[in-house]
Protein backbone atom coordinates (compact mmCIF):
# COMPACT_ATOMS: atom_id res chain seq x y z
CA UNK A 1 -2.95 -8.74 25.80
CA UNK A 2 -4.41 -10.26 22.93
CA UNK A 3 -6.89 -13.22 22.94
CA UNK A 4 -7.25 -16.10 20.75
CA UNK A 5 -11.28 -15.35 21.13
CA UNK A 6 -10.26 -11.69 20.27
CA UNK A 7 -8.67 -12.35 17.11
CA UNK A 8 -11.19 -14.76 15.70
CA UNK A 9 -14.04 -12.33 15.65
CA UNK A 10 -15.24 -12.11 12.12
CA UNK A 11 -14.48 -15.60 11.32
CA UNK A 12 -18.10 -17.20 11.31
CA UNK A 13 -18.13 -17.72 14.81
CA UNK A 14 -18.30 -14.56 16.41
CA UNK A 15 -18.84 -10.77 13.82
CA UNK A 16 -18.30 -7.28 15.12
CA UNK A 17 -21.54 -5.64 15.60
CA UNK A 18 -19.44 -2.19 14.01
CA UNK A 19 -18.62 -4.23 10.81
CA UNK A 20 -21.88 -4.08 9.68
CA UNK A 21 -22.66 -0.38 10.27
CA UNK A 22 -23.26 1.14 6.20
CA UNK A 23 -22.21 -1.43 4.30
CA UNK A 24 -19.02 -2.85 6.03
CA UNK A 25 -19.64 -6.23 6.23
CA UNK A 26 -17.98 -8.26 9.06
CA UNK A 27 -15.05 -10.70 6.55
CA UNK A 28 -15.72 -14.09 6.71
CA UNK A 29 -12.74 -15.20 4.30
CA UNK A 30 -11.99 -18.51 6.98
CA UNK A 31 -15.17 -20.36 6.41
CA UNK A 32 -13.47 -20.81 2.80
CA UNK A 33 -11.60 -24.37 2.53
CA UNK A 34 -8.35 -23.53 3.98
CA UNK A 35 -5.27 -23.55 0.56
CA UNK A 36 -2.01 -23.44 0.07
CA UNK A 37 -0.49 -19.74 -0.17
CA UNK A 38 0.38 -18.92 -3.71
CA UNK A 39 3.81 -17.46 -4.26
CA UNK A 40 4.09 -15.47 -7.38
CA UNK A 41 6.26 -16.49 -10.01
CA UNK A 42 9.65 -14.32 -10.01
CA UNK A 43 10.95 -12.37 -13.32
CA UNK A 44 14.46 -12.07 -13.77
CA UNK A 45 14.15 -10.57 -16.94
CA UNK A 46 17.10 -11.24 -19.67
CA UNK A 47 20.13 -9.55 -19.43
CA UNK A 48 20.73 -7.78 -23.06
CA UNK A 49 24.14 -5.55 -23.17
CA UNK A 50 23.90 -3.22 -20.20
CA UNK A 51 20.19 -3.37 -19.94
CA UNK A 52 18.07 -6.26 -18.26
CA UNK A 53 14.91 -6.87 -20.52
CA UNK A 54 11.58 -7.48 -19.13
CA UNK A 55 8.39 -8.62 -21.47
CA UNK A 56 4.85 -8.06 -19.46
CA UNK A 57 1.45 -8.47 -21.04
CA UNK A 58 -1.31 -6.68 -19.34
CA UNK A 59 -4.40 -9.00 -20.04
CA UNK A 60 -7.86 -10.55 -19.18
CA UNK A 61 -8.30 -14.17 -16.93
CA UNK A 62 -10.14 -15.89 -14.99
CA UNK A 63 -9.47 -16.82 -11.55
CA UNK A 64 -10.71 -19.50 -8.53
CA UNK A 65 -11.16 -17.33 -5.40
CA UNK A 66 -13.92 -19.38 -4.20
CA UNK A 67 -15.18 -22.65 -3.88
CA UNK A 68 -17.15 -23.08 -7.38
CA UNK A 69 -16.68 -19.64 -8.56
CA UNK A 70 -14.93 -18.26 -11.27
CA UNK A 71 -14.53 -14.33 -11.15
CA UNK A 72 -13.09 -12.09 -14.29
CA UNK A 73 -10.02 -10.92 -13.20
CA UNK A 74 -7.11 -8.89 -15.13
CA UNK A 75 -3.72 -9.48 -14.39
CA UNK A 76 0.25 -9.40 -15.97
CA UNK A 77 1.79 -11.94 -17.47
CA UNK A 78 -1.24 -14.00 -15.81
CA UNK A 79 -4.93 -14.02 -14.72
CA UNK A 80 -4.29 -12.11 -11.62
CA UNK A 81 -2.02 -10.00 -10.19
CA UNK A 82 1.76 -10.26 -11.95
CA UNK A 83 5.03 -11.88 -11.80
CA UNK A 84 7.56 -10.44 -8.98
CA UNK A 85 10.52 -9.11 -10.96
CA UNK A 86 13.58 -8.79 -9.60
CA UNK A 87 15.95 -5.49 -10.11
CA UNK A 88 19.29 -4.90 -9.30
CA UNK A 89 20.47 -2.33 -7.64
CA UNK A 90 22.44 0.52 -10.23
CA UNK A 91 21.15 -2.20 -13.46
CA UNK A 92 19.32 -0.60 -16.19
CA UNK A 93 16.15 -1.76 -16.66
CA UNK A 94 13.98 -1.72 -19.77
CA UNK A 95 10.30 -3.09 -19.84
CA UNK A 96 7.99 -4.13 -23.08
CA UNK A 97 4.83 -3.56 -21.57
CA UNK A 98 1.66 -4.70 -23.93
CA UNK A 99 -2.11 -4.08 -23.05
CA UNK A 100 -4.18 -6.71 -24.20
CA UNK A 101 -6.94 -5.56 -21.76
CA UNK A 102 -9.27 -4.23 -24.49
CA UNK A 103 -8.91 -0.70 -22.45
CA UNK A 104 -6.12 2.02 -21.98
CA UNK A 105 -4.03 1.43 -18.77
CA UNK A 106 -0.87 2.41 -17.44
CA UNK A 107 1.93 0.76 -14.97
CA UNK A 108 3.58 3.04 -12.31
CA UNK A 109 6.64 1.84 -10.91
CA UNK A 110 5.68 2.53 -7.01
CA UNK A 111 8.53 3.99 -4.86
CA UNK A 112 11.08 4.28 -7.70
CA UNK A 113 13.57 7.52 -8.58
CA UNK A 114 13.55 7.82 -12.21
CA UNK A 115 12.25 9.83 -15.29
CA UNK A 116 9.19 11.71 -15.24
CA UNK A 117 8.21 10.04 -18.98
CA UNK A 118 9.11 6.91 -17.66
CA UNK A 119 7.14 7.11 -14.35
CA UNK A 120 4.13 5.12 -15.70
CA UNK A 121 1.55 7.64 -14.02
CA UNK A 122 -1.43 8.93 -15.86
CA UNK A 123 0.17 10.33 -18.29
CA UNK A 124 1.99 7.79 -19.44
CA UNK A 125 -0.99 5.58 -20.95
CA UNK A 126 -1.14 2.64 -22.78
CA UNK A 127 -3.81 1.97 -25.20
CA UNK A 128 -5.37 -1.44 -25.91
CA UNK A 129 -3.03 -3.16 -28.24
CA UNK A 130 -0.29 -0.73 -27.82
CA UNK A 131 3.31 -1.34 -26.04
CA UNK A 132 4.97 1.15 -23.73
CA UNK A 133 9.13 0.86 -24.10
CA UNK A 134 10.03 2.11 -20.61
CA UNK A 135 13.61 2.15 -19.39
CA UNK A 136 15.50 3.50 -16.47
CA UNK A 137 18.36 2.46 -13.91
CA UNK A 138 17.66 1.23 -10.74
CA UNK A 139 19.42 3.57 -7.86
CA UNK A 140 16.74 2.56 -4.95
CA UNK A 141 18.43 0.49 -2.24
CA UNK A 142 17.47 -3.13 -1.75
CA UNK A 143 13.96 -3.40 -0.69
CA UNK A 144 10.26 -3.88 -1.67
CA UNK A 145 8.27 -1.85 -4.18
CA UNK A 146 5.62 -3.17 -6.49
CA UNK A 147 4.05 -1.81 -9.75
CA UNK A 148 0.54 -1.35 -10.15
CA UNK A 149 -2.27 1.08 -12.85
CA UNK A 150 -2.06 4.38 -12.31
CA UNK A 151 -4.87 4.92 -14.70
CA UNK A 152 -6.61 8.22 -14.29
CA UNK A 153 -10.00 7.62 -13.52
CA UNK A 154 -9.97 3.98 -12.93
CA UNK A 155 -6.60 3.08 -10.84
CA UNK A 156 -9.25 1.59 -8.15
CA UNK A 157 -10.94 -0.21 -10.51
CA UNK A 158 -8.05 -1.72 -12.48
CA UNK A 159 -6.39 -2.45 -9.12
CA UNK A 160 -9.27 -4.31 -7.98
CA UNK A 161 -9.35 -6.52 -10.92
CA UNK A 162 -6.21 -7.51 -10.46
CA UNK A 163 -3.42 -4.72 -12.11
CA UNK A 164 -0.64 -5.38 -9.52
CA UNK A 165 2.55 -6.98 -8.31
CA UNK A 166 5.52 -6.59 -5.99
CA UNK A 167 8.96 -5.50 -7.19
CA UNK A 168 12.15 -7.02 -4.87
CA UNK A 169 15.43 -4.57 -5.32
CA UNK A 170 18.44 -6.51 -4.95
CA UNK A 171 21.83 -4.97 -4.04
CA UNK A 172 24.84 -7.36 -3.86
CA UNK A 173 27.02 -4.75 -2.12
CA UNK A 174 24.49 -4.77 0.73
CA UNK A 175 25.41 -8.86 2.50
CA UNK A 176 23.47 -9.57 5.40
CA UNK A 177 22.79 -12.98 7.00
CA UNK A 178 18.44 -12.36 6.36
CA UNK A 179 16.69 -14.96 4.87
CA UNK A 180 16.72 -15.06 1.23
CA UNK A 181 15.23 -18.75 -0.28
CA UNK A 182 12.32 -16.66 -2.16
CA UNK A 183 9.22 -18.56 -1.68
CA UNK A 184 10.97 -20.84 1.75
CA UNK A 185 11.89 -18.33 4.45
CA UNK A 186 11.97 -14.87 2.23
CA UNK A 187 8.03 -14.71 1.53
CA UNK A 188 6.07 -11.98 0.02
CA UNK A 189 2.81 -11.38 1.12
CA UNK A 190 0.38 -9.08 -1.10
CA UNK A 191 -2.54 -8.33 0.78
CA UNK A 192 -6.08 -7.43 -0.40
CA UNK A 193 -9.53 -7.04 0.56
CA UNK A 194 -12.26 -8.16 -1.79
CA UNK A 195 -15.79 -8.21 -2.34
CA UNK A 196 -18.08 -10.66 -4.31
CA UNK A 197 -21.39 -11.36 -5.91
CA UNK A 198 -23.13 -14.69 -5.82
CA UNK A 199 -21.68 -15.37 -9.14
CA UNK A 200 -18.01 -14.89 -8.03
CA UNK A 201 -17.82 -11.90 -10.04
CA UNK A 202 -16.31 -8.58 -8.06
CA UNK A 203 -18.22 -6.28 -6.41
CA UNK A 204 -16.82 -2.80 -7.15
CA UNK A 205 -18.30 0.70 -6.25
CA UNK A 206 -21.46 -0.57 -5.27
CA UNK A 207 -22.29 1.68 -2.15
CA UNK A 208 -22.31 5.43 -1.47
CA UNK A 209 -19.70 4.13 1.41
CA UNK A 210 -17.20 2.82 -1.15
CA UNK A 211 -17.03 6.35 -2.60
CA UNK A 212 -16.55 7.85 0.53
CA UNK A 213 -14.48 5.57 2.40
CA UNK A 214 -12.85 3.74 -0.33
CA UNK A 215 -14.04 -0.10 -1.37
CA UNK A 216 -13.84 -2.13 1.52
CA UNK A 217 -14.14 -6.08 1.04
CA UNK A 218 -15.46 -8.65 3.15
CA UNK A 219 -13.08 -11.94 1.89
CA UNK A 220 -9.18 -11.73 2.84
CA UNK A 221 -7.02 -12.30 -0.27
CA UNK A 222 -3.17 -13.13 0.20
CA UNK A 223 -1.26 -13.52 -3.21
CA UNK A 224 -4.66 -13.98 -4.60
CA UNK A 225 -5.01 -17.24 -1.84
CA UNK A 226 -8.39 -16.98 0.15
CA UNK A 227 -7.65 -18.32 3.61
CA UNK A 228 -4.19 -18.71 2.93
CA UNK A 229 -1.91 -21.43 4.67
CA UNK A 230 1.55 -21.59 4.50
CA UNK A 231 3.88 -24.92 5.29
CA UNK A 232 7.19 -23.15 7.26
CA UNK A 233 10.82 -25.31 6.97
CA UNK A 234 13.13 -22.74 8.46
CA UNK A 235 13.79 -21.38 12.08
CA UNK A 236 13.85 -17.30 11.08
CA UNK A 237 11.35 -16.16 8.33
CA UNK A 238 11.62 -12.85 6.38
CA UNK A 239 8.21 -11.52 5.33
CA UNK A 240 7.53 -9.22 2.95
CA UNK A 241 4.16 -7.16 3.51
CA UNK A 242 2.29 -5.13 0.87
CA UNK A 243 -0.62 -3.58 1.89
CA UNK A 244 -2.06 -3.86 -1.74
CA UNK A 245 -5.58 -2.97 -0.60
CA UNK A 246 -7.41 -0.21 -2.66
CA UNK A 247 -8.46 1.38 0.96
CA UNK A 248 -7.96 -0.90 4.25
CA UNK A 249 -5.73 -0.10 6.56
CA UNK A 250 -4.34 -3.61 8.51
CA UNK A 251 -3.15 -3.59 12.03
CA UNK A 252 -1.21 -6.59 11.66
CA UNK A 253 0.47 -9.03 14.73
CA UNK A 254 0.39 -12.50 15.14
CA UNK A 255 -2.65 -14.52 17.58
CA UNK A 256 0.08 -15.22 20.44
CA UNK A 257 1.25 -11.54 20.94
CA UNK A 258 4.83 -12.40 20.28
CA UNK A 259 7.17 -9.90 19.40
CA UNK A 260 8.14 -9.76 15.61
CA UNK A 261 10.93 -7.43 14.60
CA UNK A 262 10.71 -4.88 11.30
CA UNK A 263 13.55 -4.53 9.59
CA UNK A 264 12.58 -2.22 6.39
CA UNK A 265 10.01 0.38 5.20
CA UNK A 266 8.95 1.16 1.56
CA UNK A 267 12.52 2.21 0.54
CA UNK A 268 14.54 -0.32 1.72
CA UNK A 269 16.04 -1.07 5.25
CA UNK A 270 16.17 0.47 8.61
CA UNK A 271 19.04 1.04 10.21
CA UNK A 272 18.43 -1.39 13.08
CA UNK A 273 15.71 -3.80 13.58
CA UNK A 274 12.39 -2.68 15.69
CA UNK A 275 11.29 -4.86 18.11
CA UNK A 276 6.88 -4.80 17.11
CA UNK A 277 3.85 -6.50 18.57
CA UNK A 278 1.66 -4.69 16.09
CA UNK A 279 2.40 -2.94 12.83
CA UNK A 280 0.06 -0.53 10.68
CA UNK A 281 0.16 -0.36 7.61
CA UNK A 282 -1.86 1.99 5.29
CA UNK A 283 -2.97 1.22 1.14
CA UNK A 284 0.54 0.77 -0.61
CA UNK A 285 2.78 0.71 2.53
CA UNK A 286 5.40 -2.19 2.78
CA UNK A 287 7.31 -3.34 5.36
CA UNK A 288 9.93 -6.31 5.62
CA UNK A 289 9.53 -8.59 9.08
CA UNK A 290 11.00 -11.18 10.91
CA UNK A 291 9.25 -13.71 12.78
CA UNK A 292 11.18 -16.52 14.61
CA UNK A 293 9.06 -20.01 14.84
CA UNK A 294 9.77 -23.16 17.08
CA UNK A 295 9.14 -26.77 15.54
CA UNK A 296 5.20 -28.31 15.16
CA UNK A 297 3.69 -24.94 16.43
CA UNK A 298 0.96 -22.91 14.30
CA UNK A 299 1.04 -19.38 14.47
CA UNK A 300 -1.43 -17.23 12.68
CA UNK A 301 -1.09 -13.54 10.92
CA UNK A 302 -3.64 -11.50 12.03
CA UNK A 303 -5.55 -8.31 11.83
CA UNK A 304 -6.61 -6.51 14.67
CA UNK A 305 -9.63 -4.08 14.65
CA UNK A 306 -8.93 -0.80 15.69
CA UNK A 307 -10.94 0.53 18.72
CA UNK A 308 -13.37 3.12 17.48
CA UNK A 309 -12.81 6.57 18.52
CA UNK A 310 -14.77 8.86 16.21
CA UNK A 311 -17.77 10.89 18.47
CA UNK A 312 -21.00 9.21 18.14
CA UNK A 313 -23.96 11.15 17.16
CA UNK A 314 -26.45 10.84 14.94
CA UNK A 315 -26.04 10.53 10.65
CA UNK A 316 -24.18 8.46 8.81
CA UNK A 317 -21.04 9.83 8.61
CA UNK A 318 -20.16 9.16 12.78
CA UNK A 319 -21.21 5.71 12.21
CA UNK A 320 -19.22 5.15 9.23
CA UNK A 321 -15.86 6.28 10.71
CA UNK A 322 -16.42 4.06 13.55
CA UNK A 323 -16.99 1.16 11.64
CA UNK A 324 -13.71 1.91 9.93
CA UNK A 325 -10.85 -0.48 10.33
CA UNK A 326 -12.68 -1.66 13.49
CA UNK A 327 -12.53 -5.26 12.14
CA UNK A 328 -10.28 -8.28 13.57
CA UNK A 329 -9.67 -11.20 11.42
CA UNK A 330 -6.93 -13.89 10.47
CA UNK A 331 -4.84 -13.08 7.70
CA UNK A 332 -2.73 -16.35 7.14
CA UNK A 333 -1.64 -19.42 9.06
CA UNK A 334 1.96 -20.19 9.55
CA UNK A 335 2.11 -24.31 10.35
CA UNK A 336 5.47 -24.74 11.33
CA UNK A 337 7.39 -28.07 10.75
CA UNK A 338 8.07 -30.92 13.00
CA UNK A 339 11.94 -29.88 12.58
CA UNK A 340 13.17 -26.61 11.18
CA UNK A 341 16.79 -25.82 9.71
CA UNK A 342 18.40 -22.71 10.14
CA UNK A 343 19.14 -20.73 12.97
CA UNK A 344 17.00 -17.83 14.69
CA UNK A 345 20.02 -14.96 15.05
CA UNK A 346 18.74 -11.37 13.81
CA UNK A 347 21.55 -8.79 12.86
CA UNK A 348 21.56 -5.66 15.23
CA UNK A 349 22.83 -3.40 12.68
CA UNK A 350 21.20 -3.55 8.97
CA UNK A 351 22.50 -0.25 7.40
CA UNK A 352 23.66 3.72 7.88
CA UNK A 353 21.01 5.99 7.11
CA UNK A 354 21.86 9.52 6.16
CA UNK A 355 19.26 11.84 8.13
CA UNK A 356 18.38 14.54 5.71
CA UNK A 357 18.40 17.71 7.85
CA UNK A 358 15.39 20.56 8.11
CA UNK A 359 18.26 23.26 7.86
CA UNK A 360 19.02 22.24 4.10
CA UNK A 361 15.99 22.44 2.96
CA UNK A 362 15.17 25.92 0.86
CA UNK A 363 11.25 25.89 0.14
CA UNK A 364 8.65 24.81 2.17
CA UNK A 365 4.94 23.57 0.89
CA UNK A 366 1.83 22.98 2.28
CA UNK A 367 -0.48 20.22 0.82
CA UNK A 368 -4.50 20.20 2.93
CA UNK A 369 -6.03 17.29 2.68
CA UNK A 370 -9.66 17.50 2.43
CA UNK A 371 -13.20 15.46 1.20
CA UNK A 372 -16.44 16.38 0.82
CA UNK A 373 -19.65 14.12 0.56
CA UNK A 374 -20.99 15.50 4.15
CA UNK A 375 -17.61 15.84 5.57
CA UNK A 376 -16.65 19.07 5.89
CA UNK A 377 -13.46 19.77 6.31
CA UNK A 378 -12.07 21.68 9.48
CA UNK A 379 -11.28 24.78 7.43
CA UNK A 380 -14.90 25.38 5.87
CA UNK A 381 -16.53 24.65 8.93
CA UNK A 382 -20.21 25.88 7.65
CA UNK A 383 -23.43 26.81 9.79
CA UNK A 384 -24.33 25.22 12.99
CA UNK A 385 -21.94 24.31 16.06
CA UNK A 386 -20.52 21.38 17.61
CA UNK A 387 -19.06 18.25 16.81
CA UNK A 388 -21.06 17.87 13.56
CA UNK A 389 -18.42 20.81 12.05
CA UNK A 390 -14.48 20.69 11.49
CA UNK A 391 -13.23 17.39 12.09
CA UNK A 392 -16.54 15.67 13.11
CA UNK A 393 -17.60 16.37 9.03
CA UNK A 394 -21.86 17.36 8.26
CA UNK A 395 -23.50 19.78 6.17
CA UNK A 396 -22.56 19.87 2.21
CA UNK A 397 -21.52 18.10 -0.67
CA UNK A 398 -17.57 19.20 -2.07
CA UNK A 399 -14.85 17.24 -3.97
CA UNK A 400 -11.93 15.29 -2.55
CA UNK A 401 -9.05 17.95 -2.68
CA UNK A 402 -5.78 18.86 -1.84
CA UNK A 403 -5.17 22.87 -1.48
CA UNK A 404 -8.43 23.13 -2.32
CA UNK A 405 -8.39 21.64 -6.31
CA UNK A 406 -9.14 18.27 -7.27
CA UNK A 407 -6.84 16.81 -10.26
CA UNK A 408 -6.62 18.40 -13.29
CA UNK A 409 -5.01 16.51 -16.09
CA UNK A 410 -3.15 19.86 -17.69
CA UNK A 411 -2.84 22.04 -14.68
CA UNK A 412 0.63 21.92 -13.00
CA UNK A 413 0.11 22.16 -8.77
CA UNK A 414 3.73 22.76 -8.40
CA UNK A 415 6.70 23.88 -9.86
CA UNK A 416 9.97 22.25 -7.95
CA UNK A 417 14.04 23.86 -8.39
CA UNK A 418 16.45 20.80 -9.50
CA UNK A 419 18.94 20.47 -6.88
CA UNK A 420 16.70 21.72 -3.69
CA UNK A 421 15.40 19.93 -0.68
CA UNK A 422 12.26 20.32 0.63
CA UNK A 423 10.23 20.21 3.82
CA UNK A 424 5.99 19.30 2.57
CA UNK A 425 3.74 20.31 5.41
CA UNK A 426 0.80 17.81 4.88
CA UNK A 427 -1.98 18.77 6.79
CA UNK A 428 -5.12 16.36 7.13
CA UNK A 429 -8.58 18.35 8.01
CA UNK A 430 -10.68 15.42 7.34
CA UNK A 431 -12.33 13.08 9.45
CA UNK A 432 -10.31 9.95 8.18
CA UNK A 433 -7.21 9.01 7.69
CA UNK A 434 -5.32 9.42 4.18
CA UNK A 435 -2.10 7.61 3.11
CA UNK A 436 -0.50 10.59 0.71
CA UNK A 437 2.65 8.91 -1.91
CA UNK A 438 4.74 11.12 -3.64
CA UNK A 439 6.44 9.79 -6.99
CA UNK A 440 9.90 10.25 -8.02
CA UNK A 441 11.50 8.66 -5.03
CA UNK A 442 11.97 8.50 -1.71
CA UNK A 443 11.84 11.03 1.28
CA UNK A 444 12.04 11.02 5.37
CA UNK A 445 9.43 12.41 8.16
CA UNK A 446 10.81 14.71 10.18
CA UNK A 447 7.63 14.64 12.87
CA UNK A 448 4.15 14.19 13.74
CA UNK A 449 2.60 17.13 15.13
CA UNK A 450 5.92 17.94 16.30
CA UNK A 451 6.98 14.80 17.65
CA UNK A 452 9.64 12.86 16.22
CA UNK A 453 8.29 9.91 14.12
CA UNK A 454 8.23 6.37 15.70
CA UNK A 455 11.50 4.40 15.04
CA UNK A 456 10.24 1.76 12.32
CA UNK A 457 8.83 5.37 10.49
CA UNK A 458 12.87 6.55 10.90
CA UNK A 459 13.60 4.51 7.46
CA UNK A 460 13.07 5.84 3.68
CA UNK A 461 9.29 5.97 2.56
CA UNK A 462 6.91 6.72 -0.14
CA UNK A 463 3.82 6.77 1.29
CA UNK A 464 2.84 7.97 4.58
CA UNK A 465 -0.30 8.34 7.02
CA UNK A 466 -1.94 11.12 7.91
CA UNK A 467 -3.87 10.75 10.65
CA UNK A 468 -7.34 12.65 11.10
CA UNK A 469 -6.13 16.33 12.66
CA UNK A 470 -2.71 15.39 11.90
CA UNK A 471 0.12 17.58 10.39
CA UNK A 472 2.99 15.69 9.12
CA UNK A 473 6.61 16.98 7.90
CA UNK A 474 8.57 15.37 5.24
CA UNK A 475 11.33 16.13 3.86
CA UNK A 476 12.62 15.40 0.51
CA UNK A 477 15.95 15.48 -2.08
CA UNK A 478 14.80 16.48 -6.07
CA UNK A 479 17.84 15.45 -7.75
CA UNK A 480 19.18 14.17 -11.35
CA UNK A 481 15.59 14.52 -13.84
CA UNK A 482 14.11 17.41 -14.98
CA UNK A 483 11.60 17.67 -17.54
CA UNK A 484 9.26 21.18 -18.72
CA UNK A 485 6.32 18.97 -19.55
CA UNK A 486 5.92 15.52 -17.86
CA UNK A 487 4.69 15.94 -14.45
CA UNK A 488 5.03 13.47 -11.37
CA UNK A 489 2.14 13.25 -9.29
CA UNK A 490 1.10 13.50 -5.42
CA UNK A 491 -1.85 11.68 -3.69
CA UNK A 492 -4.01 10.07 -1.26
CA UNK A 493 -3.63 5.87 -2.29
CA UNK A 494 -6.89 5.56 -0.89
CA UNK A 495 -7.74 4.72 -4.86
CA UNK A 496 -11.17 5.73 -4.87
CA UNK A 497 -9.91 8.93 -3.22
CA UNK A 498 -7.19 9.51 -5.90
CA UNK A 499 -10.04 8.74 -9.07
CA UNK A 500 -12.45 11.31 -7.57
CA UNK A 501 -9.50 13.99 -7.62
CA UNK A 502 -7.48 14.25 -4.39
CA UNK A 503 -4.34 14.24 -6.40
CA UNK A 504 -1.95 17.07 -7.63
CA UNK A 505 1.12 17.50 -9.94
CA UNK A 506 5.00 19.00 -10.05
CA UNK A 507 7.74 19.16 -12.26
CA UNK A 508 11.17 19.28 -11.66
CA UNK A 509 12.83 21.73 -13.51
């Protein structure tokens, strides 16, 4: 069971010796004054004809994370981070996007099926002072997504600053009683680690760990709200969780242990809801939850620090992969009213998913994830013996890869039959977890190292986790766009991983 002194480590009172280990400080975001949660501003876009028009402005701001501070920041349609728009289900869509940013960016539409050209990867670049035109109709089911650079080179970076925001699909065919009073009892929560200098400015890249492990911050940002509190009015709340953190992986639950029930993954919702104490979620992950609060309590979100498992022995690498994600801190507090409307019922059935069967897929690929930087990958396992080779990393420099090759802009990894389903074999010879996204839709796991995936994993996704060792199936429908010359990419969202090349490319054709 979890303990109230558990969960507070890392909060000023008590730090985690493993948190500061190579540069992974122990976060300390609740000895900032306690705020308000923001709620980003929703987009509905105007409705022109048969097409629902959306302006967004990618440009430079200035933002209040802490107490005195002001910290550049890049954001759209604002200083930091962007509005949520809202798409309908089977709408057309068609976005005036305008970079103001003083250098070339792009916006990828995470999680959606669409055009190649309209995909917003890096290919699709905007230059400073130029607008991108992009159109497309919406055929994901309801759920969350969000939109975010896909710069090549400098996602992480852009990211960082601030180049992100949640999309909510909206389906009126699909009526369920779930909270929907955006902003009341329907709540989206972006999540983000961050790092600062004394002069509130961020602190990006500034360790040989953040290029190996990914930048890892020490201050807890939710909707861009430092130790984030939230007033609650209604009996059931609907969260919905974006792990929008360039490379942290959150273990989330609340400080009471009480069961909270998941009702969707990144494409939209499960077929039932799954009854949760403790949820994982990976860089670019979502998941929609339900939480059920009684009058005048205060409940808070928190992150729970994974136990380390990695061998100990001597270097740097061991130590860094036990420091990783072995944090526990508070991620927001819920204060609940003295009296609460609504009523605390949760559907049993949400939707009917079709399970795509193994038998109809035709091809099978294999994708090997694999870094260098003294981690050696299990299948170059180099001189000596022991632990220190295969999994356990040492010896040699090397490139973050997949099958191998790091990204190439004009080489084309893959070459993918319209019409054909797939089964992707993604193996992970690494010593750390990777979360690998696939554009151009969504697709299903079929197992983890054989075993059937866990039941909240049983929905549509995007991105999935690939454990350390791990081999994953997924399996995957290319229908409707093909294009000779615009590719869609494949990747670890680890974003430093992705800028220092483990990414890859296919067309549809």
């Amino acid at each position: 069971m979890i303990s109230r002194r558990t969960t507070l480590k890392a909060l000023g009172f008590t730090s985690l010796t493993s948190g500061l280990i190579l540069g992974f400080p122990a976060v300390t975001s609740a000895q900032a004054p306690q705020k308000p949660l923001q709620i980003p501003t929703q987009a509905f876009g105007e409705l022109e004809g048969n097409s629902r028009r959306f302006q967004l402005t990618l440009q430079r701001g200035s933002s209040s994370f802490l107490p005195g501070l002001q910290t550049e920041t890049i954001g759209i349609n604002g200083s930091y981070l962007g509005p949520t728009l809202r798409f309908h289900r089977n709408e057309e869509v068609s976005l005036s996007v305008t970079n103001q940013l003083g250098e070339p960016s792009t916006l990828h539409w995470h999680g959606f099926h669409l055009p190649a050209i309209q995909d917003g990867g890096p290919h699709q670049t905007i230059e400073n002072s130029a607008t991108w035109n992009p159109s497309f109709t919406v055929v994901q089911f309801a759920g969350t997504f969000w939109y975010h650079s896909h710069m090549l080179d400098t996602a992480g970076e852009q990211v960082y600053r601030g180049l992100a925001g949640m999309i909510i699909v909206d389906d009126e065919q699909q009526q369920l009683p779930l909270p929907d009073m955006y902003g009341v009892d329907d709540i989206p929560l972006i999540i983000q680690d961050r790092r600062f200098n004394a002069d509130g400015s961020f602190n990006y890249l500034s360790s040989f760990e953040d290029t190996v492990m990914g930048v890892h911050g020490d201050t807890i940002l939710v909707n861009g709200t430092v130790n984030a509190q939230l007033q609650i009015t209604r009996r059931l709340v609907r969260f919905r969780i974006l792990n929008g953190s360039n490379a942290r992986t959150y273990t989330l639950a609340f400080d009471d242990n009480r069961e909270f029930f998941q009702i969707a993954s990144d494409g939209g919702l499960l077929d039932s809801p799954v009854g949760l104490i403790r949820l994982e979620l990976a860089p670019a992950e979502r998941a929609e939850i339900l939480v059920a609060l009684a009058p005048g309590e205060q409940l808070r979100l928190i992150n729970v620090g994974r136990d380390p498992t990695f061998p100990e022995f001597p270097g740097g690498m061991s130590s860094m992969m036990r420091a990783l994600n072995a944090q526990s801190f508070d991620l927001l507090t819920l204060s609940a009213a003295a009296s609460l409307e609504g009523e605390n019922a949760i559907p049993g059935q949400l939707t009917s998913i079709y399970r795509l069967p193994a038998a109809a897929a035709t091809n099978t690929r294999r994708f090997v994830l694999a870094m260098g930087a003294g981690m050696r990958s299990g299948s170059d396992r180099g001189p000596g013996t022991g632990m220190r080779n295969g999994l356990g990393g040492g010896y040699g420099g090397g490139n973050f890869s997949i099958n191998g090759r790091r990204m190439v802009e004009d080489f084309i990894n893959e070459r993918i039959v319209m019409n054909t389903t797939e089964i992707w074999e993604i193996q992970n010879t690494s010593p750390m977890m990777h979360p690998f996204h696939v554009h151009n839709g969504q697709f299903q796991l079929l197992d983890r190292n054989g075993s059937p995936p866990p039941a909240n994993e049983m929905g549509w996704k995007d991105t999935v986790r690939i454990e350390s060792g791990e081999l994953v199936r997924i399996i995957m429908r290319f229908t409707d766009f093909t294009d000779e010359e615009h590719p869609y990419m494949y990747h670890c969202h680890i974003l430093e991983h992705e800028d220092r090349g483990m990414m890859g490319q296919f067309l549809v054709v």
